[in-house]
Protein backbone atom coordinates (compact mmCIF):
# COMPACT_ATOMS: atom_id res chain seq x y z
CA UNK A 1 33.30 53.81 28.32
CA UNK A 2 33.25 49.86 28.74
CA UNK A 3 33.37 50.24 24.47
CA UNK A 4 36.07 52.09 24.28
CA UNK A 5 38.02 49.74 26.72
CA UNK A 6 37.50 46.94 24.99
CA UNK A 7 38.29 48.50 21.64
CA UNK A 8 41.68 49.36 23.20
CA UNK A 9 42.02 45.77 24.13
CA UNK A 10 41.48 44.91 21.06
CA UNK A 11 43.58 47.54 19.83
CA UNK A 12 46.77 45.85 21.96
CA UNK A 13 46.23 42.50 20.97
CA UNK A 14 46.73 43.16 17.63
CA UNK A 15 49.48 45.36 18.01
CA UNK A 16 51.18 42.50 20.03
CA UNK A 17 50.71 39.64 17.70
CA UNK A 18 52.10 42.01 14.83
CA UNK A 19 54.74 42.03 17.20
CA UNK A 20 54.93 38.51 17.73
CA UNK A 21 54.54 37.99 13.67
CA UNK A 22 57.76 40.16 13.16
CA UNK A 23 59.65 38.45 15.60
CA UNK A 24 58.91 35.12 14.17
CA UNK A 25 59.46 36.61 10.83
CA UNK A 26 62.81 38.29 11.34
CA UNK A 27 64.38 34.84 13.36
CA UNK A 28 63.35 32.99 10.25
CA UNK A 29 65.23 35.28 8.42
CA UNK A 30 68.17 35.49 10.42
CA UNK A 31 68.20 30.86 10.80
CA UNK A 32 67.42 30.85 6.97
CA UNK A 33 71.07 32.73 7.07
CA UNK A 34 72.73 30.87 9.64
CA UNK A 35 71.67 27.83 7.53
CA UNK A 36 72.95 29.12 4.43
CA UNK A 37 76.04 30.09 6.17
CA UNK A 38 76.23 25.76 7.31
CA UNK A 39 75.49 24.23 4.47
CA UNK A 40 78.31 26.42 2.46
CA UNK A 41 80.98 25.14 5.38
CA UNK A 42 80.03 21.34 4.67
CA UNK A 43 83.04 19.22 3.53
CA UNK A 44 84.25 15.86 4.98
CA UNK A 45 85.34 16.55 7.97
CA UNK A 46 82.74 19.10 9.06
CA UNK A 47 79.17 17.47 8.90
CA UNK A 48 77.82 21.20 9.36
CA UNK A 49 74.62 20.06 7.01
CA UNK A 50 73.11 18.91 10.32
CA UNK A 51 72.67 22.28 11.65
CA UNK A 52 71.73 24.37 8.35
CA UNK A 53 69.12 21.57 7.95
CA UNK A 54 68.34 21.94 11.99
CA UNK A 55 67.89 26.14 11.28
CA UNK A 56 66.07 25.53 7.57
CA UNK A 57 63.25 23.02 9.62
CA UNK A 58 62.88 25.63 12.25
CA UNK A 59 62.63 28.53 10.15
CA UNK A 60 59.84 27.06 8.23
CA UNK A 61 58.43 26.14 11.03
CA UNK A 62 58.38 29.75 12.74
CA UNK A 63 56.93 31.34 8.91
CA UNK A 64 53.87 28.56 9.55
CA UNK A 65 53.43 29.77 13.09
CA UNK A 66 53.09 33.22 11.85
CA UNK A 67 51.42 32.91 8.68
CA UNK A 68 49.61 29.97 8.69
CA UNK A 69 48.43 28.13 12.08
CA UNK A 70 46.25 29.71 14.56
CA UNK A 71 47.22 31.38 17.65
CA UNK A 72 47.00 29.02 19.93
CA UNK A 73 48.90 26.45 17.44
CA UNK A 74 51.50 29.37 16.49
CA UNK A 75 51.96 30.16 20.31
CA UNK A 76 53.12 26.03 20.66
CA UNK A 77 55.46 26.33 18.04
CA UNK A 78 57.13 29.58 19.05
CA UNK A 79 57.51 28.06 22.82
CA UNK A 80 58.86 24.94 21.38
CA UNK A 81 61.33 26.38 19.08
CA UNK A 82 62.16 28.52 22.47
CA UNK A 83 63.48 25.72 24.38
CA UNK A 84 64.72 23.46 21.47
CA UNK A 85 66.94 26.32 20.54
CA UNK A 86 68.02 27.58 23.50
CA UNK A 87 69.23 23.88 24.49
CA UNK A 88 71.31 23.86 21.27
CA UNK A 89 72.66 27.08 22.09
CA UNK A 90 73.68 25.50 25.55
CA UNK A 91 75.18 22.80 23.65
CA UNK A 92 77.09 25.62 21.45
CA UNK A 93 78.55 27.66 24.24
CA UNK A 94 79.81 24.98 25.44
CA UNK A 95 81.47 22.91 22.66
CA UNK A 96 81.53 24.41 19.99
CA UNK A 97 81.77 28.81 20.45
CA UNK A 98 80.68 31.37 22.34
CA UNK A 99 79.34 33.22 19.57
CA UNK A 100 77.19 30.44 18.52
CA UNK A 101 75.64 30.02 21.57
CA UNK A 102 74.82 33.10 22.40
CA UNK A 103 73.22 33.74 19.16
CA UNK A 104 71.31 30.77 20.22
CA UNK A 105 70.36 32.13 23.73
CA UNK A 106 69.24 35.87 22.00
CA UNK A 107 67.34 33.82 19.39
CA UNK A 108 65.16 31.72 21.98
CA UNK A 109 64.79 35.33 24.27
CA UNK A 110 63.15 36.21 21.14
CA UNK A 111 60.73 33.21 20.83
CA UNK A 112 59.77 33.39 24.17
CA UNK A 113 59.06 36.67 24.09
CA UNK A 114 56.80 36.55 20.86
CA UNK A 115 55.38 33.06 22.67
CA UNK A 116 54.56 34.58 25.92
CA UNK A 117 52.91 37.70 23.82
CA UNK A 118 50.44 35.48 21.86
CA UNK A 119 49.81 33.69 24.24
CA UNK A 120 48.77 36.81 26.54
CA UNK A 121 47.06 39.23 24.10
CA UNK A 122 46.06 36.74 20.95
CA UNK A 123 44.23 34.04 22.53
């Protein structure tokens, strides 16, 4: 019995940081857009550069946590991104649109989420 438990456990925690993989996976995706979208709006009196390179940095950053770092590290980067991004989507919402920001806001739910569940179930 105390096997099978703690082949189930093990069972979860790898079910949760393929979770937390395709979460960081799929934000990447969706900043590598975002960033595409900002660096086709640059002109000179819109400096929008700073933000696709802001989303390109980050996106790379979250593929690396997934793929590349271990847990622990991958679990940093995921609750960093979290808080950097839902600061700039503070920032958004309140100067520069409502739809920006709460992009932002869903974005770092979605961090936190995958952060909180490696942190739980892959360490």
């Amino acid at each position: 019995r105390w096997i099978q438990q703690e082949e189930a456990f093990h069972d979860i925690m790898l079910v949760t940081y393929k979770w937390a993989r395709a979460i960081d996976t799929v934000t990447s995706i969706v900043l590598f857009g975002l960033a595409g979208y900002h660096f086709s709006t640059v002109s000179p009196t819109n400096a929008s550069w700073r933000s696709g390179t802001i989303e390109t940095t980050a996106g790379l950053l979250l593929l690396a946590a997934a793929y590349l770092v271990p847990r622990k590290a991958g679990t940093i980067v995921n609750g960093v991104l979290a808080a950097a991004i839902a600061a700039l989507g503070g920032y958004h919402f309140t100067h520069a649109g409502r739809r920006s920001g709460v992009t932002g806001w869903f974005l770092a739910a979605c961090l936190g989420l995958a952060s909180v569940s490696i942190f739980k179930h892959g360490t």
